[in-house]
PDB file of N, CA and C in Angstrom:
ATOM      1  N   UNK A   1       0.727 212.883 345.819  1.00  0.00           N
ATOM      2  CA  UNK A   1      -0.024 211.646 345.727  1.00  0.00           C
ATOM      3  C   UNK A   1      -1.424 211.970 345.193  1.00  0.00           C
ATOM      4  N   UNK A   2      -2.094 211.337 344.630  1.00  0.00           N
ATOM      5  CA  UNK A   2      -2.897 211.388 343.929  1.00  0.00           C
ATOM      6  C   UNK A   2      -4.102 210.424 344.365  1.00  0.00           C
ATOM      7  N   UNK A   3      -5.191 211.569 344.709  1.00  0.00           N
ATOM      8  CA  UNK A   3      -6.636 210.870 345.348  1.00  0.00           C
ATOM      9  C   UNK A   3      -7.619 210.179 344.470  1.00  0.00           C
ATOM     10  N   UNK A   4      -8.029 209.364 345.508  1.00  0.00           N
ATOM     11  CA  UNK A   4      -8.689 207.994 344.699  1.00  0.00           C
ATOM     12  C   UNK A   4     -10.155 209.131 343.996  1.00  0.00           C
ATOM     13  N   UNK A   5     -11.032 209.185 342.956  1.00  0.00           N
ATOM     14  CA  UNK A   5     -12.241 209.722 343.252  1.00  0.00           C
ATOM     15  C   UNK A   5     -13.133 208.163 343.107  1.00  0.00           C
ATOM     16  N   UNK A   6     -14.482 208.765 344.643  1.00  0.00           N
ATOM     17  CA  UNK A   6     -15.089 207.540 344.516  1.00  0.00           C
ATOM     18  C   UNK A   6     -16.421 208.317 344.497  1.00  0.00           C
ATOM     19  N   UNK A   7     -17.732 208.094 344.266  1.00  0.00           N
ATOM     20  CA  UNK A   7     -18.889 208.470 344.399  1.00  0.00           C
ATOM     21  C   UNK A   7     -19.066 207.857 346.089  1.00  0.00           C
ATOM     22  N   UNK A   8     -19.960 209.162 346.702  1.00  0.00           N
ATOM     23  CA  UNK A   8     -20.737 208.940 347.873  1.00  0.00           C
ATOM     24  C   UNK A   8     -22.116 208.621 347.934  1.00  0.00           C
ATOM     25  N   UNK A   9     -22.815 208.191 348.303  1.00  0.00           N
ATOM     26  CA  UNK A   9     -24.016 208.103 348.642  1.00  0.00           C
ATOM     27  C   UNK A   9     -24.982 208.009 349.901  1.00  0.00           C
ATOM     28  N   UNK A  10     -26.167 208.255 349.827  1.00  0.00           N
ATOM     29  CA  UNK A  10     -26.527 208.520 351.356  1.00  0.00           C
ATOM     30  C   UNK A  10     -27.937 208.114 351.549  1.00  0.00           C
ATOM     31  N   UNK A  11     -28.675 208.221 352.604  1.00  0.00           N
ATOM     32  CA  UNK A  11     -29.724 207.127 352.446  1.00  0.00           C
ATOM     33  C   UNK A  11     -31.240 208.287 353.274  1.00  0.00           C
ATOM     34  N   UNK A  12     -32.314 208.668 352.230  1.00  0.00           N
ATOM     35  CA  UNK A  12     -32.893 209.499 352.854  1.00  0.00           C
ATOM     36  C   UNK A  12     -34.079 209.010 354.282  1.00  0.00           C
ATOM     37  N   UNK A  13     -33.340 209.740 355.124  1.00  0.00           N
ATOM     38  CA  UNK A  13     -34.566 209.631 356.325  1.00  0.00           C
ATOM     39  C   UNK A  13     -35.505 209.975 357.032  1.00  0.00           C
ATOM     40  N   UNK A  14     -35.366 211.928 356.009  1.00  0.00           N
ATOM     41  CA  UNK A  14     -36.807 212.635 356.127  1.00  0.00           C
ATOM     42  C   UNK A  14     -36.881 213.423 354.633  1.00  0.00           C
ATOM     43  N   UNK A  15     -38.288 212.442 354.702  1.00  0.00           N
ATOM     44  CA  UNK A  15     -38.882 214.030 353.184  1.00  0.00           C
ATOM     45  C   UNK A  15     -40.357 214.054 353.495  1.00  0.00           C
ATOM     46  N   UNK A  16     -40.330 214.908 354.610  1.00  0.00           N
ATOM     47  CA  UNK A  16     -41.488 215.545 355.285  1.00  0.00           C
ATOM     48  C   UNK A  16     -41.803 216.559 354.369  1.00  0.00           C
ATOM     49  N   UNK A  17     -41.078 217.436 354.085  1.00  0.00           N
ATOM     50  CA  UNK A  17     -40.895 218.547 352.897  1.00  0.00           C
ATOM     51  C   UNK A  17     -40.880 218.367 351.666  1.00  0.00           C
ATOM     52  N   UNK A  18     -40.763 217.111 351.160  1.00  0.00           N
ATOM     53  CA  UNK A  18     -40.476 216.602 349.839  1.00  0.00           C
ATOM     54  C   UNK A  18     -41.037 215.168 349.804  1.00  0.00           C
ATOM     55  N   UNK A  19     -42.380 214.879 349.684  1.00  0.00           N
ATOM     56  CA  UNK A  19     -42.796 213.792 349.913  1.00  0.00           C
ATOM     57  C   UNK A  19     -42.870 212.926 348.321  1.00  0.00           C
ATOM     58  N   UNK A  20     -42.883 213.943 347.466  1.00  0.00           N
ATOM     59  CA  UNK A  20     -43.031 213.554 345.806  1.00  0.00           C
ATOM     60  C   UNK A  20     -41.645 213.381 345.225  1.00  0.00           C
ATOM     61  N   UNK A  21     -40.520 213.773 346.007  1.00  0.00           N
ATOM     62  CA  UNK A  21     -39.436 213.794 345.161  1.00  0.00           C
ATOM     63  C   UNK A  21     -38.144 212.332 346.233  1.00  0.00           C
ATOM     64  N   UNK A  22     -38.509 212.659 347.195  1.00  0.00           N
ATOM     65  CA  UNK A  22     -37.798 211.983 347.898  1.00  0.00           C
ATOM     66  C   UNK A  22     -38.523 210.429 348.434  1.00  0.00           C
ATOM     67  N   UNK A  23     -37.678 209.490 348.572  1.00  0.00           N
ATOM     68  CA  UNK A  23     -38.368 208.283 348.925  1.00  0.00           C
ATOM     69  C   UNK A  23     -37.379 208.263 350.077  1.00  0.00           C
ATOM     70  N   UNK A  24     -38.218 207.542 351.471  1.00  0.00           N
ATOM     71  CA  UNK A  24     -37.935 207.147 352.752  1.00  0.00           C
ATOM     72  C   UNK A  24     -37.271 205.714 352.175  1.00  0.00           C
ATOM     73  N   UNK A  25     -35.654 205.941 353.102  1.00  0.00           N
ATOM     74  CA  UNK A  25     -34.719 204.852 352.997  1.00  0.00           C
ATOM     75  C   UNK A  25     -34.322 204.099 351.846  1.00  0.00           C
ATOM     76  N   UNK A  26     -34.176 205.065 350.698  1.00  0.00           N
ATOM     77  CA  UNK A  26     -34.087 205.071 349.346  1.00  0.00           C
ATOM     78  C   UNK A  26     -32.485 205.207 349.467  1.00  0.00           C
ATOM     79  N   UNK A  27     -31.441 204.775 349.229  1.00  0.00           N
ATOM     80  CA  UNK A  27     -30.203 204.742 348.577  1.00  0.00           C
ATOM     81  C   UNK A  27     -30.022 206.195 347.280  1.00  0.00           C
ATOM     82  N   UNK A  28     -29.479 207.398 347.374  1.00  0.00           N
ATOM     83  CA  UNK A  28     -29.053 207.972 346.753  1.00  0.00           C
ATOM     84  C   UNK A  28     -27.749 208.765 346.529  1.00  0.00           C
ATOM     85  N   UNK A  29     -27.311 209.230 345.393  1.00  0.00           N
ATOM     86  CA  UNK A  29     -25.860 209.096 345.195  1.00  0.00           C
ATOM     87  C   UNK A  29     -25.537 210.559 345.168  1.00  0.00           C
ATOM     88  N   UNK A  30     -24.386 210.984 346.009  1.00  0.00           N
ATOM     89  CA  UNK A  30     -24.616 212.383 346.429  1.00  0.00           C
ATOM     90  C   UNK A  30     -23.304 212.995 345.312  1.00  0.00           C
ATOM     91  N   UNK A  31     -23.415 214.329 345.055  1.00  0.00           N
ATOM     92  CA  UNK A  31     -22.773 214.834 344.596  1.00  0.00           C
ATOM     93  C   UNK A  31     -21.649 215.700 345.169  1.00  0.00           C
ATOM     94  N   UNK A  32     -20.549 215.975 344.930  1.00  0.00           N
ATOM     95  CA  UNK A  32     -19.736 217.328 345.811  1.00  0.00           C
ATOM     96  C   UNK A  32     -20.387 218.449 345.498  1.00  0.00           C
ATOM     97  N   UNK A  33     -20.523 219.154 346.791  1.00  0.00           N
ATOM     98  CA  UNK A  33     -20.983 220.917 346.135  1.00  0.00           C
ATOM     99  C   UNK A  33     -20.558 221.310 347.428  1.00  0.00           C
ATOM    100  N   UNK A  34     -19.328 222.298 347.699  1.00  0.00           N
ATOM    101  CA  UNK A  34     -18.959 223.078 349.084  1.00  0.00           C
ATOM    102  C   UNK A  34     -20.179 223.810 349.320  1.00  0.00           C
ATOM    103  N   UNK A  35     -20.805 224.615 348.524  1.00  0.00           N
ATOM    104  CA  UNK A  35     -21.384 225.861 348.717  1.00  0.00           C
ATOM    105  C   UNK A  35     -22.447 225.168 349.319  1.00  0.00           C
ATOM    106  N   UNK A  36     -22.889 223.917 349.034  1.00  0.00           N
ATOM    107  CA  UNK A  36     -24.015 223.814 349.327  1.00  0.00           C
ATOM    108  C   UNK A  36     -24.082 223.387 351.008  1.00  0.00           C
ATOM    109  N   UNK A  37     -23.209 222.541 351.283  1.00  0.00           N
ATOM    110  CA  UNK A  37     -22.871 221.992 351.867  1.00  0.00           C
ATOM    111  C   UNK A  37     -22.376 223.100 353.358  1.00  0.00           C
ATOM    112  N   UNK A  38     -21.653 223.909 352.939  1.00  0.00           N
ATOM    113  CA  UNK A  38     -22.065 225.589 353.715  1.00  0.00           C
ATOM    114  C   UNK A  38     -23.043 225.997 354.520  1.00  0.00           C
ATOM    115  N   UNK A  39     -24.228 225.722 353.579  1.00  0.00           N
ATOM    116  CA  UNK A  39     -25.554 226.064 353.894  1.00  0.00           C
ATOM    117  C   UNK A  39     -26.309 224.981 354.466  1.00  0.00           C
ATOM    118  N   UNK A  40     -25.495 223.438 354.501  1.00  0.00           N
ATOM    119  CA  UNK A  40     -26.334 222.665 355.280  1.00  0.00           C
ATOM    120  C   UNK A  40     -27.438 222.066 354.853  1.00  0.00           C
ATOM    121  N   UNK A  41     -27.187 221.945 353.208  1.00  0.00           N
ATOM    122  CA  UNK A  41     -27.575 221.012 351.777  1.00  0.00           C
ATOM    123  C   UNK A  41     -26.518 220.167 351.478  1.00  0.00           C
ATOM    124  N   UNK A  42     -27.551 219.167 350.834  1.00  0.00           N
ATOM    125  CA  UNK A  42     -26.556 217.997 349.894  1.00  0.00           C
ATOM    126  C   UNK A  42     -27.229 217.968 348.345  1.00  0.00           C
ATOM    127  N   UNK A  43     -26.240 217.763 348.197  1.00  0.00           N
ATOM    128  CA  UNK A  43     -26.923 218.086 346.370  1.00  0.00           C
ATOM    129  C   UNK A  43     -26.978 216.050 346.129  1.00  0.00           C
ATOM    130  N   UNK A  44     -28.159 216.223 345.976  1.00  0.00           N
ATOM    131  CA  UNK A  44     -28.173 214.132 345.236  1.00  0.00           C
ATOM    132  C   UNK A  44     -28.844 214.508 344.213  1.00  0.00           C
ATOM    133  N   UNK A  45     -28.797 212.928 343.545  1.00  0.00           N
ATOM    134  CA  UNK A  45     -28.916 212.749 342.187  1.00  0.00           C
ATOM    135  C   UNK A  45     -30.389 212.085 342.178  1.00  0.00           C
ATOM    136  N   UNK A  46     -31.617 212.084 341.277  1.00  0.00           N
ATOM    137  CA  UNK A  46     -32.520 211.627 341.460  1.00  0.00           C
ATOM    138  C   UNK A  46     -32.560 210.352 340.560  1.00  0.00           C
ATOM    139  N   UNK A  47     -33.926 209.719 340.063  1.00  0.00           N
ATOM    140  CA  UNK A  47     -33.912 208.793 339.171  1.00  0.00           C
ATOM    141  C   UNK A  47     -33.356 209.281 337.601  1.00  0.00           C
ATOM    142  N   UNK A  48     -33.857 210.337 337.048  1.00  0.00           N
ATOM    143  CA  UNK A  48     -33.999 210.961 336.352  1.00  0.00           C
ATOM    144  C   UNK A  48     -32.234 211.828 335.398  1.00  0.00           C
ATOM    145  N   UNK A  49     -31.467 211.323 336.276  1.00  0.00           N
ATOM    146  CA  UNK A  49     -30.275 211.723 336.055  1.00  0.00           C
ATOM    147  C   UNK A  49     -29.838 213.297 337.167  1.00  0.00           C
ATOM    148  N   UNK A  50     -30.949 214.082 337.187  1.00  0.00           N
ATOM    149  CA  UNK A  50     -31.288 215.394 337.476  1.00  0.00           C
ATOM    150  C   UNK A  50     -30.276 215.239 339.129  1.00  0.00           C
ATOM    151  N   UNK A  51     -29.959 216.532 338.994  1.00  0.00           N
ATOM    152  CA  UNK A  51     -29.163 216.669 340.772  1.00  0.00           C
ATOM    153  C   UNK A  51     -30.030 217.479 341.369  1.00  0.00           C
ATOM    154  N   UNK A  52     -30.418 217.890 342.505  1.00  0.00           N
ATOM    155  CA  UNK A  52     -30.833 218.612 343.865  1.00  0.00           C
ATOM    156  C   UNK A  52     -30.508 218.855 344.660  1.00  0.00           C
ATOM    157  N   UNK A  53     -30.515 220.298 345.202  1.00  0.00           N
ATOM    158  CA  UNK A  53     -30.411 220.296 346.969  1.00  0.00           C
ATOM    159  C   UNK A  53     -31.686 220.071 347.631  1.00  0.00           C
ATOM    160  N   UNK A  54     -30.906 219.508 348.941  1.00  0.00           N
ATOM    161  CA  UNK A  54     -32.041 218.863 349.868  1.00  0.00           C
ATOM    162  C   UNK A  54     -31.465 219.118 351.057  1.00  0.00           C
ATOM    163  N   UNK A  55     -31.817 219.626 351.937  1.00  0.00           N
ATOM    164  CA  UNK A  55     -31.126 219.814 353.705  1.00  0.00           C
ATOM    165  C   UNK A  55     -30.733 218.346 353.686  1.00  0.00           C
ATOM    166  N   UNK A  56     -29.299 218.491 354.332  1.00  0.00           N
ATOM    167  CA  UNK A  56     -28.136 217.819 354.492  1.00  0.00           C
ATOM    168  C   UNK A  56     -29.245 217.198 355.591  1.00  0.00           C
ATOM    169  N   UNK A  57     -29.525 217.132 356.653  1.00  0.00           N
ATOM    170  CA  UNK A  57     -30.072 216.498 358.140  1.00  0.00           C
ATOM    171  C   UNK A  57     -31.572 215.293 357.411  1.00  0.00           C
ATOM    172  N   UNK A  58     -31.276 214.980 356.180  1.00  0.00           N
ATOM    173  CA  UNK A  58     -32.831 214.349 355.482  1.00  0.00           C
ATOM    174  C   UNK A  58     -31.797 213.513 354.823  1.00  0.00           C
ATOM    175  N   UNK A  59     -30.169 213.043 355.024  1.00  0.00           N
ATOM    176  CA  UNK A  59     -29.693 212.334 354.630  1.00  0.00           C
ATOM    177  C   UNK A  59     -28.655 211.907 355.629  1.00  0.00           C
ATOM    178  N   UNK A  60     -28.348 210.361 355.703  1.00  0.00           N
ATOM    179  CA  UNK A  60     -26.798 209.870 356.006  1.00  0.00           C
ATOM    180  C   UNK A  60     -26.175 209.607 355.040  1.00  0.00           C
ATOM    181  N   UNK A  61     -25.132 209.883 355.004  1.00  0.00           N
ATOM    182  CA  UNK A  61     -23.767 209.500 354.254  1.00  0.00           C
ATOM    183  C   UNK A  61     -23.854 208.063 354.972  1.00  0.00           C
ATOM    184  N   UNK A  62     -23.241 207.197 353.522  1.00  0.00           N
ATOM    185  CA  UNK A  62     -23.381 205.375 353.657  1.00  0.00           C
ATOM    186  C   UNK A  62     -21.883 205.719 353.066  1.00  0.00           C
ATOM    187  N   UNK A  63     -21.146 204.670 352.799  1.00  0.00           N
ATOM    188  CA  UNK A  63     -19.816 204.579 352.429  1.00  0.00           C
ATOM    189  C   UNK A  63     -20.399 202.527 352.318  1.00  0.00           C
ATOM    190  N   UNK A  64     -21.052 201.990 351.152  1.00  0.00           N
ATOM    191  CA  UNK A  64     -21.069 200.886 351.118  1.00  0.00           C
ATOM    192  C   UNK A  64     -20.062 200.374 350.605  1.00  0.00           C
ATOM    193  N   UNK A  65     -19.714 198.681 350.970  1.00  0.00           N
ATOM    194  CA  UNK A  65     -18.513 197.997 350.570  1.00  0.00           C
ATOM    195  C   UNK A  65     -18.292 198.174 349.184  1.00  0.00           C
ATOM    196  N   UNK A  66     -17.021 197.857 348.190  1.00  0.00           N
ATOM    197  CA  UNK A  66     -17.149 198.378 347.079  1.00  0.00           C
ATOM    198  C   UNK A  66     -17.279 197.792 346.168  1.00  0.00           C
ATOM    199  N   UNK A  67     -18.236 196.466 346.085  1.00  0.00           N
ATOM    200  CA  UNK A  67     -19.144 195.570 345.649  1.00  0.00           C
ATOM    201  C   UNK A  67     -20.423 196.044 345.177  1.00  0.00           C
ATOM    202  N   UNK A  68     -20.889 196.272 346.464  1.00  0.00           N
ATOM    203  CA  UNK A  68     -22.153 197.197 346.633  1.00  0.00           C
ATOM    204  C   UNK A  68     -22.223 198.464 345.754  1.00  0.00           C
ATOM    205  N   UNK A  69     -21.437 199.515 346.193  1.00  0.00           N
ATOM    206  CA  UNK A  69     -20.487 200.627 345.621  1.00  0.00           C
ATOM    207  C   UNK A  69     -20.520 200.684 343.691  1.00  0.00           C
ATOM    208  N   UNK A  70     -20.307 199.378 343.143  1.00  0.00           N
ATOM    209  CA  UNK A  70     -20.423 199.208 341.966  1.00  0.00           C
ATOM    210  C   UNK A  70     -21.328 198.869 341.100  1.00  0.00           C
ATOM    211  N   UNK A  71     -21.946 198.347 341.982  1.00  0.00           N
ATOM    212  CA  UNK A  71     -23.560 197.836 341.495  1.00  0.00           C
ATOM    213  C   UNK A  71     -24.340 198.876 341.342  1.00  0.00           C
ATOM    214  N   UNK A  72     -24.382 199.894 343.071  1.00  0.00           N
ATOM    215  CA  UNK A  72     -25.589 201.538 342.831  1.00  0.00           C
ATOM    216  C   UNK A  72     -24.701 202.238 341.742  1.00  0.00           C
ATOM    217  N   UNK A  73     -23.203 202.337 341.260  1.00  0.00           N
ATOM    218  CA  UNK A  73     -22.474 203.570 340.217  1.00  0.00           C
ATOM    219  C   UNK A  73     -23.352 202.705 338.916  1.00  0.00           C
ATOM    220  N   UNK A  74     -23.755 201.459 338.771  1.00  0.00           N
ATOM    221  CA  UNK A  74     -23.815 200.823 337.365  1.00  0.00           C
ATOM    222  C   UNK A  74     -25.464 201.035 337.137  1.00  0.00           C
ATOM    223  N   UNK A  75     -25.923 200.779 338.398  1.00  0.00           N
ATOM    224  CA  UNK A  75     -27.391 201.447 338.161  1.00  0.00           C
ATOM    225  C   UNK A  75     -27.849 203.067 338.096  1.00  0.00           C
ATOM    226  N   UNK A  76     -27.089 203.561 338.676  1.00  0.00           N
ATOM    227  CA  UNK A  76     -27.219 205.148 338.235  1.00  0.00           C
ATOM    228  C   UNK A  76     -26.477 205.209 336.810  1.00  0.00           C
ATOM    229  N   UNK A  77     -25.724 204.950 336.072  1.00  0.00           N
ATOM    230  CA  UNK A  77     -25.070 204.772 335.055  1.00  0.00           C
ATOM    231  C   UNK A  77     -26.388 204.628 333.829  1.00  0.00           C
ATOM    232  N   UNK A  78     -27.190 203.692 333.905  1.00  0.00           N
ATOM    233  CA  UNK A  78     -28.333 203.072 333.342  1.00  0.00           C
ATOM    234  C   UNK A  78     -29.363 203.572 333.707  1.00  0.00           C
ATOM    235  N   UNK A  79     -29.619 204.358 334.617  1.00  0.00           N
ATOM    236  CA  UNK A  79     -30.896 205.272 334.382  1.00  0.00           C
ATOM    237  C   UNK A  79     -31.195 206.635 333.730  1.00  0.00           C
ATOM    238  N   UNK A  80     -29.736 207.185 333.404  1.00  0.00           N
ATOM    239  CA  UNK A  80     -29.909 208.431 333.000  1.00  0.00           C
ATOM    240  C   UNK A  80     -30.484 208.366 331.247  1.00  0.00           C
TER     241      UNK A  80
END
């Protein structure tokens, strides 16, 4: 059987450490990376198209309805 792929996204709630790159309760769209994710990073995507790691604990995973879901893929789509 064959898995759906959907984009994740997650919503930042500390950038104590990253006050220039990260915005408080900003909607961002996370990428897969095991390795990173290992280490207790999430790799997201910025305005800019650009990806990053950022300690995983400075984000929740959101799973928005897939309304919502299509609207943040169409606006990240249009900013790069």
């Amino acid at each position: 059987m064959a898995t759906k792929s959907f984009k994740q996204f997650a919503i930042c709630i500390n950038n104590a450490e990253y006050p220039a790159s990260l915005d408080m309760y900003k909607v961002y769209r996370v990428l897969p990376d095991k390795k990173a994710e290992k280490h207790g990073d999430i790799r997201v995507v910025d305005e800019s198209g650009e990806d990053y790691l950022f300690p995983a604990d400075y984000f929740v995973l959101i799973q928005p309805p897939l309304a919502i879901a299509r609207l943040l893929n169409k606006a990240y789509a249009h900013a790069r």
